[in-house]
N, C-alpha and C. Protein backbone atom coordinates (compact mmCIF):
# COMPACT_ATOMS: atom_id res chain seq x y z
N UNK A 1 157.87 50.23 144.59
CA UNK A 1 157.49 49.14 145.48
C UNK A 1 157.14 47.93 144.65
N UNK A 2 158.08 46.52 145.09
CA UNK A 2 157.60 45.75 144.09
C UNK A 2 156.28 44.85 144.47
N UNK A 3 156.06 43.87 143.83
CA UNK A 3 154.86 43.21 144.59
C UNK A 3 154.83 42.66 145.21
N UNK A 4 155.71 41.59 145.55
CA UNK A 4 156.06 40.89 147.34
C UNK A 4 156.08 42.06 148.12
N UNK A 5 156.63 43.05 147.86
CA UNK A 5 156.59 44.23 149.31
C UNK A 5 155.39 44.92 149.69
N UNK A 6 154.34 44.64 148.67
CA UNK A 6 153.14 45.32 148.38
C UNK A 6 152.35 44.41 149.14
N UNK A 7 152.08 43.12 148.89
CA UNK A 7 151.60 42.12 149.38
C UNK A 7 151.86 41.59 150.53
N UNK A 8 153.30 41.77 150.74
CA UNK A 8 153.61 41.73 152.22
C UNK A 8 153.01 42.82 153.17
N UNK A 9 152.38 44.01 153.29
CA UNK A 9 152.04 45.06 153.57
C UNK A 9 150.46 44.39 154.12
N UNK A 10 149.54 43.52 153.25
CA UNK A 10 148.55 43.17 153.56
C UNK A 10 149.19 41.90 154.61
N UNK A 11 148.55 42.50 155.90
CA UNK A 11 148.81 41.35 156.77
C UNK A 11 147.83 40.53 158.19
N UNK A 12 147.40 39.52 158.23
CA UNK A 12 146.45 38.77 158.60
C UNK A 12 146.76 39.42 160.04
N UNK A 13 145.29 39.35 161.05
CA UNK A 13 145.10 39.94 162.43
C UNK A 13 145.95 39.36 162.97
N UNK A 14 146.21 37.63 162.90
CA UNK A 14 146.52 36.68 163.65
C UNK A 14 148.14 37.52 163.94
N UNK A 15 148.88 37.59 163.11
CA UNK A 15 150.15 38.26 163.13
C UNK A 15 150.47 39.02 164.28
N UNK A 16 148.87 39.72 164.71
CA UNK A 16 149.31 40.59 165.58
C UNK A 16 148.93 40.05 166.88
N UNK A 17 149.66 40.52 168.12
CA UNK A 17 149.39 40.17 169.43
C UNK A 17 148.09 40.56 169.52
N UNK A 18 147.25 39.72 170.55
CA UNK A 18 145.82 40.07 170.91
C UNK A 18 145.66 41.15 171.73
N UNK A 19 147.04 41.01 172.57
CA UNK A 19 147.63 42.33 174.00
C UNK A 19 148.66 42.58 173.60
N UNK A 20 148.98 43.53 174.64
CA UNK A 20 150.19 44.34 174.25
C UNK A 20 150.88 44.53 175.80
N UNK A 21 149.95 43.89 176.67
CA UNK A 21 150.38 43.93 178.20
C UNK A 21 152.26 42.98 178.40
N UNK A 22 152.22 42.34 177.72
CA UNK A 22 153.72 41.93 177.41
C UNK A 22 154.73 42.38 176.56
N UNK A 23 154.51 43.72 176.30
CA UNK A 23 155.37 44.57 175.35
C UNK A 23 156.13 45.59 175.96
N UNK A 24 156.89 45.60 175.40
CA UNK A 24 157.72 47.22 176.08
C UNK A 24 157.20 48.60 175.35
N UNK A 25 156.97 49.94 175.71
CA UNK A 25 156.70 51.01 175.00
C UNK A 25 157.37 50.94 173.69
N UNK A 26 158.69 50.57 173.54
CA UNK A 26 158.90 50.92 172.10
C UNK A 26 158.67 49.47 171.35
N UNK A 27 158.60 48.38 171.88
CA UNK A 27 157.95 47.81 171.40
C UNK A 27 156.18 47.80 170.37
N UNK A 28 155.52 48.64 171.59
CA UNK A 28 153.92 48.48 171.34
C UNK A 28 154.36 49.86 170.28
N UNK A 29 154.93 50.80 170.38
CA UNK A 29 154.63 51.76 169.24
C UNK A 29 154.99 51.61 168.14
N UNK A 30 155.93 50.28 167.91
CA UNK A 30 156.53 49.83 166.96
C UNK A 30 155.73 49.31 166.11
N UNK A 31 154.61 48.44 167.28
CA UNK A 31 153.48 47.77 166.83
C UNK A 31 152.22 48.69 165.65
N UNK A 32 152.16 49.43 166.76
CA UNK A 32 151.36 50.60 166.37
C UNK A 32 151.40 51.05 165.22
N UNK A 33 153.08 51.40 164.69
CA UNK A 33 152.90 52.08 163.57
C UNK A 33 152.79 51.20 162.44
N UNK A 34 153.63 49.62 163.13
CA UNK A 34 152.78 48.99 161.46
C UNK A 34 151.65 48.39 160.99
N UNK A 35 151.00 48.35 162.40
CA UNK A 35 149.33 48.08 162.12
C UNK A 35 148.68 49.57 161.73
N UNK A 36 149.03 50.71 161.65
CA UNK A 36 148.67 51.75 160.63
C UNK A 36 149.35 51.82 159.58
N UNK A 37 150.66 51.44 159.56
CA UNK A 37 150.73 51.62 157.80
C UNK A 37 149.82 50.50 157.17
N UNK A 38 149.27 49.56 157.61
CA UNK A 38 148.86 48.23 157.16
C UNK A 38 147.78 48.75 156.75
N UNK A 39 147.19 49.45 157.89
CA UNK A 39 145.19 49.72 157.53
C UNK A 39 145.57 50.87 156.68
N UNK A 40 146.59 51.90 156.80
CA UNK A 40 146.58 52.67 155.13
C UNK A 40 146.46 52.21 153.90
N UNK A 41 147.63 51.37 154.33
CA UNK A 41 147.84 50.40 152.65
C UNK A 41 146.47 49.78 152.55
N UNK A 42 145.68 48.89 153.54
CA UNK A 42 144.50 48.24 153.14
C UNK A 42 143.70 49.30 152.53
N UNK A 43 143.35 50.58 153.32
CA UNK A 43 142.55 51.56 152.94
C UNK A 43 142.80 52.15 150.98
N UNK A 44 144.31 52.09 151.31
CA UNK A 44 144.30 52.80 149.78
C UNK A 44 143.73 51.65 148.39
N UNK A 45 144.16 50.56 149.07
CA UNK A 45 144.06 49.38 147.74
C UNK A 45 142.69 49.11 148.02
N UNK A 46 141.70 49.37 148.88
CA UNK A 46 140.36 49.58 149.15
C UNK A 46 139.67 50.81 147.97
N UNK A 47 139.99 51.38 148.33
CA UNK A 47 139.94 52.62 147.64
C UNK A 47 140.14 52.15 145.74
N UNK A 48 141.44 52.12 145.74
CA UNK A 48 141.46 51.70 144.53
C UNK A 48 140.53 50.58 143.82
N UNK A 49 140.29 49.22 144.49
CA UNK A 49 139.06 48.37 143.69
C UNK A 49 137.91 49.17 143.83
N UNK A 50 137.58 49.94 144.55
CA UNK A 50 136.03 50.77 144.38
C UNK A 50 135.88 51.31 143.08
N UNK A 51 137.34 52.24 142.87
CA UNK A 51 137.71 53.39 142.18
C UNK A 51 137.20 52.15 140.50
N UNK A 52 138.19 51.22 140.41
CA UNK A 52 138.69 50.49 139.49
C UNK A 52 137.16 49.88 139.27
N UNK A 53 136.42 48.84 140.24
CA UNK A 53 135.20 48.48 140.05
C UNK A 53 134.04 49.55 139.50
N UNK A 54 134.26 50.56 140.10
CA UNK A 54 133.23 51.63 139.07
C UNK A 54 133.16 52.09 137.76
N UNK A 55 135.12 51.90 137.46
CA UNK A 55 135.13 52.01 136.04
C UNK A 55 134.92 50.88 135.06
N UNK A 56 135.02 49.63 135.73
CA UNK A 56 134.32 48.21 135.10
C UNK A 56 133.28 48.50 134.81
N UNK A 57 132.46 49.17 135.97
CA UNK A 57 130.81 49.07 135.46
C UNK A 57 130.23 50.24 134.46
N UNK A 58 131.15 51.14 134.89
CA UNK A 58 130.67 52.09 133.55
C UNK A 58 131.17 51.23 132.36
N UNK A 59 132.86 50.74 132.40
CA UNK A 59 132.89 50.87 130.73
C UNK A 59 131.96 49.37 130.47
N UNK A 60 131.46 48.54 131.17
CA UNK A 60 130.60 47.21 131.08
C UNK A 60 129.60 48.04 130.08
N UNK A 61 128.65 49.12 131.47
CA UNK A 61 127.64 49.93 130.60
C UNK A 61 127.61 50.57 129.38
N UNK A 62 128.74 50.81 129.05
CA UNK A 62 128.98 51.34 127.83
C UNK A 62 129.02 50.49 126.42
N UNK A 63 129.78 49.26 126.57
CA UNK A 63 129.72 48.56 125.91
C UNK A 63 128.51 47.61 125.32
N UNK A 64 127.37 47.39 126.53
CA UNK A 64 126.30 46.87 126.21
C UNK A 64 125.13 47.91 125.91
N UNK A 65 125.36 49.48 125.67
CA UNK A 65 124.89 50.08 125.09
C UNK A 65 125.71 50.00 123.44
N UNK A 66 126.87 50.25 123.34
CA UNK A 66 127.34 49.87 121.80
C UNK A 66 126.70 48.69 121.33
N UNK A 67 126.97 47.63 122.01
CA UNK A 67 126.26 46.66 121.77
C UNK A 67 124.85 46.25 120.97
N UNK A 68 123.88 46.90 121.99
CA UNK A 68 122.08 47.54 122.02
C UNK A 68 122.25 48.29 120.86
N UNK A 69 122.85 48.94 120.41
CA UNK A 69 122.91 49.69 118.93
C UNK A 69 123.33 49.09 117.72
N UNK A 70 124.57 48.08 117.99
CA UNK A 70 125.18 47.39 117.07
C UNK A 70 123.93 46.29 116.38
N UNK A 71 122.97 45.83 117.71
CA UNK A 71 122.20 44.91 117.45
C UNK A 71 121.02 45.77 116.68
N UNK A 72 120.67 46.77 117.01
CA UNK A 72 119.47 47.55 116.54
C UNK A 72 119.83 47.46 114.95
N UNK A 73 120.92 48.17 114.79
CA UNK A 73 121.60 48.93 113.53
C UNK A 73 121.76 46.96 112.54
N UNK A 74 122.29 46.21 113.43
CA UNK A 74 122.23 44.87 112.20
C UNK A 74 120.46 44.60 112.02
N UNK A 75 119.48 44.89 112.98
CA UNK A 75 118.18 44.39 112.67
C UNK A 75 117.60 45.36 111.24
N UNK A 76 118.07 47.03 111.55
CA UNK A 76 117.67 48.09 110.16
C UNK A 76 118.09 47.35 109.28
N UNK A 77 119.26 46.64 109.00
CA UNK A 77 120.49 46.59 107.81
C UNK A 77 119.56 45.15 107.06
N UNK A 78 119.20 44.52 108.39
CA UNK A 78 118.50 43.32 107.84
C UNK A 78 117.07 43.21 107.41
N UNK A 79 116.18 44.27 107.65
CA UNK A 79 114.61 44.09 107.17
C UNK A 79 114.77 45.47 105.83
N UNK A 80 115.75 46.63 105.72
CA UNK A 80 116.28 46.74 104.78
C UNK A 80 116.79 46.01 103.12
N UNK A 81 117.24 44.66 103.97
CA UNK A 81 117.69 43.80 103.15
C UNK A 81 116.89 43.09 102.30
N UNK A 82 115.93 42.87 103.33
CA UNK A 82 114.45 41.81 102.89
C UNK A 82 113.94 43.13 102.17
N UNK A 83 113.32 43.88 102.47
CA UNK A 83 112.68 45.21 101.84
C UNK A 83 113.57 44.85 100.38
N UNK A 84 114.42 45.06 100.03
CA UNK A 84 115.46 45.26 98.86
C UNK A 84 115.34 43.91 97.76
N UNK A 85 115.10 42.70 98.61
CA UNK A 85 115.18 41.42 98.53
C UNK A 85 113.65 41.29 97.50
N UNK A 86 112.56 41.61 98.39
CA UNK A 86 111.21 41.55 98.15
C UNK A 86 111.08 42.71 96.97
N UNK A 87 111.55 43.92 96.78
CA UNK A 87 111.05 44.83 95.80
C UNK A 87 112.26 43.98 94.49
N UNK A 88 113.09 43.42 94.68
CA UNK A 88 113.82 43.00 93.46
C UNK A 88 113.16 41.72 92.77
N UNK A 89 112.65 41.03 93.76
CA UNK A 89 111.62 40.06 93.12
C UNK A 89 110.87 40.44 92.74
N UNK A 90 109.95 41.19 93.13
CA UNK A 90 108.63 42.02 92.60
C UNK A 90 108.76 42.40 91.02
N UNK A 91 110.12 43.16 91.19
CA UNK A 91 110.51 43.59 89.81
C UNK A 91 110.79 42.73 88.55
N UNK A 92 111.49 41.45 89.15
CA UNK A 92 111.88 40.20 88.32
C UNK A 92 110.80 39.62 87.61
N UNK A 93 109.28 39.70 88.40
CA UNK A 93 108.60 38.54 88.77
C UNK A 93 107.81 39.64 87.44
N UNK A 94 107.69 40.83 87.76
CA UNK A 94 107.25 41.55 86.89
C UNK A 94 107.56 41.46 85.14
N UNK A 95 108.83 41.93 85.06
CA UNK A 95 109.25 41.62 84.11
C UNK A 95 109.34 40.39 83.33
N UNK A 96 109.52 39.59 84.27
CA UNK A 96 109.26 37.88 83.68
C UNK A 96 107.77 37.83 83.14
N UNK A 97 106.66 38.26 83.45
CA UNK A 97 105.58 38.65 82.90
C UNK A 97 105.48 39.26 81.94
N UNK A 98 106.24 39.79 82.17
CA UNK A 98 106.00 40.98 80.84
C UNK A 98 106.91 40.27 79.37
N UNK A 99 108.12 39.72 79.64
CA UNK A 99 108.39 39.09 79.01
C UNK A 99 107.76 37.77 78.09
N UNK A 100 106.77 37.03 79.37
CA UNK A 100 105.37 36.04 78.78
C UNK A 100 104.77 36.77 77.69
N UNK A 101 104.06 37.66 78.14
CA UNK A 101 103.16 38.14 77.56
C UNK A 101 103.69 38.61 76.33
N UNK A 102 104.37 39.32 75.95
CA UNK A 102 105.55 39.39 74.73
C UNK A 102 105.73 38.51 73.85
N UNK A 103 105.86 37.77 74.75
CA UNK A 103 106.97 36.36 74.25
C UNK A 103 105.18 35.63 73.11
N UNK A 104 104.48 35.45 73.92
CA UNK A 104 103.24 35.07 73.72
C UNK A 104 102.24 35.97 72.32
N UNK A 105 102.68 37.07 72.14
CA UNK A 105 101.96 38.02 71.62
C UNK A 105 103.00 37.71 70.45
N UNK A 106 104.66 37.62 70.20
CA UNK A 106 104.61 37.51 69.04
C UNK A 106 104.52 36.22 68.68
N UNK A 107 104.55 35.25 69.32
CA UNK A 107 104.14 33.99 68.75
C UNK A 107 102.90 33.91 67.40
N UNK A 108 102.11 34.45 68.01
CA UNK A 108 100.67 34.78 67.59
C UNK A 108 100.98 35.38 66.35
N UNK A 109 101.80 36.63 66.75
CA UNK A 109 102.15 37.74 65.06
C UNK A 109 102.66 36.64 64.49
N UNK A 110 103.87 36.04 64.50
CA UNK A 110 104.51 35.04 63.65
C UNK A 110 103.77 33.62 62.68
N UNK A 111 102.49 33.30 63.99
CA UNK A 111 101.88 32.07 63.32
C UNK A 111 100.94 32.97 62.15
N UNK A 112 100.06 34.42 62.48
CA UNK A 112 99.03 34.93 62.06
C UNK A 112 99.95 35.59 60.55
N UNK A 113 101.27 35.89 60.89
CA UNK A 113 102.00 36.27 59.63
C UNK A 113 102.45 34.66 58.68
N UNK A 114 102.66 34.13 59.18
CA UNK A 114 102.83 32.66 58.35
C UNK A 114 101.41 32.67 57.53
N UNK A 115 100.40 32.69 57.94
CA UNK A 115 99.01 32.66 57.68
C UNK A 115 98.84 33.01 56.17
N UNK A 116 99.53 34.48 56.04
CA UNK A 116 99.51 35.49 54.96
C UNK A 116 101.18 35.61 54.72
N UNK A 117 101.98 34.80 54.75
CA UNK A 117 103.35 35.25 54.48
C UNK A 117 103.09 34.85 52.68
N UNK A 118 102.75 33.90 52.32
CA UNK A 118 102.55 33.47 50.98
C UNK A 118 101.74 34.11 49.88
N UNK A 119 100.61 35.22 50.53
CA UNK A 119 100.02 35.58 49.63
C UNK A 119 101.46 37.34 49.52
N UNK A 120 100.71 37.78 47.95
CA UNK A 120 101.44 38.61 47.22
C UNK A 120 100.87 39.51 46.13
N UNK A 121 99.41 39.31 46.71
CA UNK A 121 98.93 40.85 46.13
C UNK A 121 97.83 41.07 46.45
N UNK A 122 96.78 42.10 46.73
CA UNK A 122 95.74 42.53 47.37
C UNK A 122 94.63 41.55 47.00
N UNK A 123 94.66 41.55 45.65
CA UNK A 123 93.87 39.88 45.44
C UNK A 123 93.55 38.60 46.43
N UNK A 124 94.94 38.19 46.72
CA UNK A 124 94.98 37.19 47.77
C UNK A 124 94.35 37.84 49.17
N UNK A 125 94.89 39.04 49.49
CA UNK A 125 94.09 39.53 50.88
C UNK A 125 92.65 39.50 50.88
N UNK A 126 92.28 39.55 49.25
CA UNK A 126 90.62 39.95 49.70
C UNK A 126 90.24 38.75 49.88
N UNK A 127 91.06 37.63 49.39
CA UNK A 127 89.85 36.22 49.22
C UNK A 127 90.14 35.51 50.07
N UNK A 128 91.46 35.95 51.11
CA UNK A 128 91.28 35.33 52.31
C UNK A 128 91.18 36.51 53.64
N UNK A 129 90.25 36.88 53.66
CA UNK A 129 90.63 38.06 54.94
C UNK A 129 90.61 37.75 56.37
N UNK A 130 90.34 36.76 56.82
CA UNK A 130 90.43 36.06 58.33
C UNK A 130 91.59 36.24 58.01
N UNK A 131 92.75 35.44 57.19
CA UNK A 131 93.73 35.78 57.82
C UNK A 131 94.91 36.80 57.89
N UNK A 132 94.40 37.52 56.60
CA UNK A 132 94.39 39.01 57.45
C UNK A 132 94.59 40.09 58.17
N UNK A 133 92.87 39.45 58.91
CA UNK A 133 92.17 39.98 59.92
C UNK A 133 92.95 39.71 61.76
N UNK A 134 93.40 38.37 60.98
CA UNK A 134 94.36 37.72 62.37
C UNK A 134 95.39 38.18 62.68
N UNK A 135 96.32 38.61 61.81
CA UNK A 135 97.72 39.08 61.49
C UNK A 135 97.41 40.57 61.84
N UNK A 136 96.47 41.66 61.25
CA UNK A 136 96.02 42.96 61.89
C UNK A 136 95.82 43.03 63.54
N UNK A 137 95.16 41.68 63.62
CA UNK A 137 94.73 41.45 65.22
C UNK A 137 96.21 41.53 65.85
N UNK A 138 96.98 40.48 66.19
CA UNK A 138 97.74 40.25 66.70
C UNK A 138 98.76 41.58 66.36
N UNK A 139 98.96 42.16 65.70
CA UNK A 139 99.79 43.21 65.33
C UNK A 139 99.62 44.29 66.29
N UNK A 140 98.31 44.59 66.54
CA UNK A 140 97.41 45.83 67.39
C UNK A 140 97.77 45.17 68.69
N UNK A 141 97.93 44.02 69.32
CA UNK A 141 97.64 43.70 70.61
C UNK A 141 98.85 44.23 70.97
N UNK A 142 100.42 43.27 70.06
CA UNK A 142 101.93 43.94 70.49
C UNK A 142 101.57 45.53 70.51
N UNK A 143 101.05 46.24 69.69
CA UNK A 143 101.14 47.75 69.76
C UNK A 143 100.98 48.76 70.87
N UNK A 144 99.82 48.06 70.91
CA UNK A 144 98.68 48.53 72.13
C UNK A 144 99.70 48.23 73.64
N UNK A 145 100.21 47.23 73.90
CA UNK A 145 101.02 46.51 74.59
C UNK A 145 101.69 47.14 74.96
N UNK A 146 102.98 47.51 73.99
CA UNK A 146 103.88 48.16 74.08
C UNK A 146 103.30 50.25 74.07
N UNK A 147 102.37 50.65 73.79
CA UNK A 147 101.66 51.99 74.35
C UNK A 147 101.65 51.72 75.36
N UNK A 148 101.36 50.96 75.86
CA UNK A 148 100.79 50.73 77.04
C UNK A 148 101.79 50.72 78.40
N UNK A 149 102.99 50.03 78.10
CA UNK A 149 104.10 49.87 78.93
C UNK A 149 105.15 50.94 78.57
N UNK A 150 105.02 51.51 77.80
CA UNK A 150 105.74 53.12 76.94
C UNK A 150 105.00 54.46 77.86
N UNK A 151 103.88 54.25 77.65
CA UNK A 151 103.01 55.68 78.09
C UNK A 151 103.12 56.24 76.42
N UNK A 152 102.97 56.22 75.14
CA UNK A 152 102.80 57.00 74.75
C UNK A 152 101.54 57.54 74.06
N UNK A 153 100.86 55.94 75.02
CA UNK A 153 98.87 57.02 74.74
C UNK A 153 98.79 58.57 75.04
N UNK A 154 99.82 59.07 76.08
CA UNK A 154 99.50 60.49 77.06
C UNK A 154 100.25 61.38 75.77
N UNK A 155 100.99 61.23 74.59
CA UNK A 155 101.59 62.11 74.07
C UNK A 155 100.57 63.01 73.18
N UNK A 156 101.04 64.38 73.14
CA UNK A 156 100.67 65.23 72.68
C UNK A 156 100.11 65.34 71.22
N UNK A 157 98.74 65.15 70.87
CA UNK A 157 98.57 65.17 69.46
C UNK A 157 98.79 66.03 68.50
N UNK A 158 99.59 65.82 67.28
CA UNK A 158 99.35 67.10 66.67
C UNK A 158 99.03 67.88 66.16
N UNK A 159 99.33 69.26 65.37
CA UNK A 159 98.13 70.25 65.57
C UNK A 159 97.28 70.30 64.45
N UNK A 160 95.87 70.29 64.74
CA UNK A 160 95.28 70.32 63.59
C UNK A 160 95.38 71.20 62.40
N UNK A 161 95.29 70.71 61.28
CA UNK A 161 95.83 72.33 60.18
C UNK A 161 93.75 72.51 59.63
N UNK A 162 94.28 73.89 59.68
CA UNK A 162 92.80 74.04 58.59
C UNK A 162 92.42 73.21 57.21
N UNK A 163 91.14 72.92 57.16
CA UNK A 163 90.35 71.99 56.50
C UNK A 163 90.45 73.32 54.90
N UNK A 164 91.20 72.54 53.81
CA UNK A 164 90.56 73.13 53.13
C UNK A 164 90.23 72.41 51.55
N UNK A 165 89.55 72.75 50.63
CA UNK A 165 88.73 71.77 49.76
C UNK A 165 90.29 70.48 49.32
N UNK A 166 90.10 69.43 49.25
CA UNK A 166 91.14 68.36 48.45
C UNK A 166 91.17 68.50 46.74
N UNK A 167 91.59 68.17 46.16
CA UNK A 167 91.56 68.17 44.56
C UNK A 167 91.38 66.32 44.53
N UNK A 168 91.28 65.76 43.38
CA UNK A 168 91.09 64.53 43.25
C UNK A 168 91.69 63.71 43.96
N UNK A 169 93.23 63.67 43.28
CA UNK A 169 94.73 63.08 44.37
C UNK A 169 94.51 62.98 45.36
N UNK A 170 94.33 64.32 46.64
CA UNK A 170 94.01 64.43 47.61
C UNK A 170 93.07 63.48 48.31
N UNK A 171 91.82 63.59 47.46
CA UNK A 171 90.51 63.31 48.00
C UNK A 171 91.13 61.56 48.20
N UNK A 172 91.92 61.13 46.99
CA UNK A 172 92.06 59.87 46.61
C UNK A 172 92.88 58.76 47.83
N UNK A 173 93.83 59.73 47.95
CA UNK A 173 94.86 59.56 48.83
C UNK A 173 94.48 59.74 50.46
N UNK A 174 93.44 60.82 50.98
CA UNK A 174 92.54 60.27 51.94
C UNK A 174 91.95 59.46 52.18
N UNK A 175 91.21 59.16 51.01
CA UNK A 175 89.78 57.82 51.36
C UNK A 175 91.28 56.46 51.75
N UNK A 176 92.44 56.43 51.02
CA UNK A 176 93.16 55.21 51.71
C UNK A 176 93.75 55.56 52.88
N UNK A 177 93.85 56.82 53.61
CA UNK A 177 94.69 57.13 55.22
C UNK A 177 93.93 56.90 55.95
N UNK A 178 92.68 57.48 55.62
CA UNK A 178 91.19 57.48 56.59
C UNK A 178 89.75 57.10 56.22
N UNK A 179 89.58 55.64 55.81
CA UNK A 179 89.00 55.16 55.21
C UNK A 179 87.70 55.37 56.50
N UNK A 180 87.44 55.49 57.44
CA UNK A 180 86.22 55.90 58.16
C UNK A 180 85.33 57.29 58.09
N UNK A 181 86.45 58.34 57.17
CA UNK A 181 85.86 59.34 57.18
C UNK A 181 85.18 59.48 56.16
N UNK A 182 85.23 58.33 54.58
CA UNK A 182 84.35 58.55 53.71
C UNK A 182 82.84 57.36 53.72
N UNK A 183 82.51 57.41 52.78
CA UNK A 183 81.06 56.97 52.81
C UNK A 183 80.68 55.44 51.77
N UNK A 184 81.91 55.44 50.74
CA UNK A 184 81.94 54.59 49.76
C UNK A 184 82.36 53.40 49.95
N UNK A 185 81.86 52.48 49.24
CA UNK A 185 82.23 50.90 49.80
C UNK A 185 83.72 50.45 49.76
N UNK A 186 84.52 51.15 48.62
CA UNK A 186 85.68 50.93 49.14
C UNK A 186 86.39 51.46 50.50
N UNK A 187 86.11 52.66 50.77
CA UNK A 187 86.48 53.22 52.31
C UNK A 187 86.03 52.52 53.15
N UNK A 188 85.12 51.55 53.14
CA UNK A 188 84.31 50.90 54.36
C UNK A 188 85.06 49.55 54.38
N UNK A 189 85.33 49.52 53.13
CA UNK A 189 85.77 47.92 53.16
C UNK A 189 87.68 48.33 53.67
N UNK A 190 87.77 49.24 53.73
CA UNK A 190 89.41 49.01 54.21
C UNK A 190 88.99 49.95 55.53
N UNK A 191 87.89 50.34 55.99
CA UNK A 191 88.02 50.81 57.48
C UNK A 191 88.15 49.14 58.11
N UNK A 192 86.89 48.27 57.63
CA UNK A 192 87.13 46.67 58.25
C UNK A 192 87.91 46.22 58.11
N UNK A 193 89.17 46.33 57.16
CA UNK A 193 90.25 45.74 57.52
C UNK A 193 91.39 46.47 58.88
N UNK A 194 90.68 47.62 58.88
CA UNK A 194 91.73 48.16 59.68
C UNK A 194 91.27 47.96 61.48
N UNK A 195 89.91 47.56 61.44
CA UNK A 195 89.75 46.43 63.28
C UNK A 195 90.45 45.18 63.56
């Protein structure tokens, strides 16, 4: 059935007589049967926009649920983003600090080593020991610094060996490793160099 014949099928009341008192029997049944095929055809293509309109509104509903998700799922993707955004700065902002402070600490070693780059034998250290004392300083701070951003204050010390008597050498060669553990003015005077 093409579509003029389809469309022709839908047909206005006016078309039809108001009476039928001026008709002949096979006339009026003639009538009859195409004002029922008419209200079939109306009925079925009735039928069909219901049919057709219900599936608009589901697949409508469907889509503005994809939708409601699509939008949810871009809002995760986006405070995700910021989350990602904010911990990478954090990290930058960090490190850029850490880099100052570095950056800053060997300055210090470099000027406090200029200080003493010229002297060239223990002589010169003793008769100037501020600077030194400055160059030790600044040396301990990078150290400490870097323990510090390492973790390797937490490492395992190692194992103590049994104590047993030193011979001279020994004794000699201690008082300069661990100048706090003896009693004599030279051990004292190189424990103070070693704050």
């Amino acid at each position: 059935m093409t579509s003029s014949s389809s469309s022709a099928r839908f047909r206005s009341a006016a078309e039809f007589p108001k009476t039928i008192d001026q008709l002949s029997r096979s006339e009026a049944e003639h009538l009859y049967a195409e004002m029922r095929d008419c209200l079939i055809f109306t009925n079925r293509s009735r039928a069909q926009l219901i049919r057709r309109n219900e599936e608009h509104k589901q697949a409508t509903l469907q889509v503005r649920t994809e939708v409601a998700q699509l939008q949810q799922l871009i809002q995760q993707l986006d405070l995700e983003k910021q989350q990602l955004t904010t911990h990478n700065q954090q990290v930058v902002s960090e490190l850029t600090q850490q880099i100052v402070t570095m950056s800053g600490q060997l300055d210090q070693l470099v000027e406090a080593f200029d200080g003493i780059a010229d002297v060239e034998s223990p002589t010169g250290f003793m008769a100037q020991p501020s600077r030194f004392f400055k160059f030790i300083k600044a040396l301990k701070a990078i150290v400490l610094f870097w323990k510090d951003e390492s973790g390797t204050d937490n490492l395992p010390l190692p194992p103590q060996r049994a104590a047993r008597p030193l011979n001279l050498q020994e004794r000699d060669a201690d008082r300069r490793e661990n100048p706090r553990m003896h009693q004599d003015q030279a051990s004292i005077n190189r424990s103070l160099l070693d704050d």
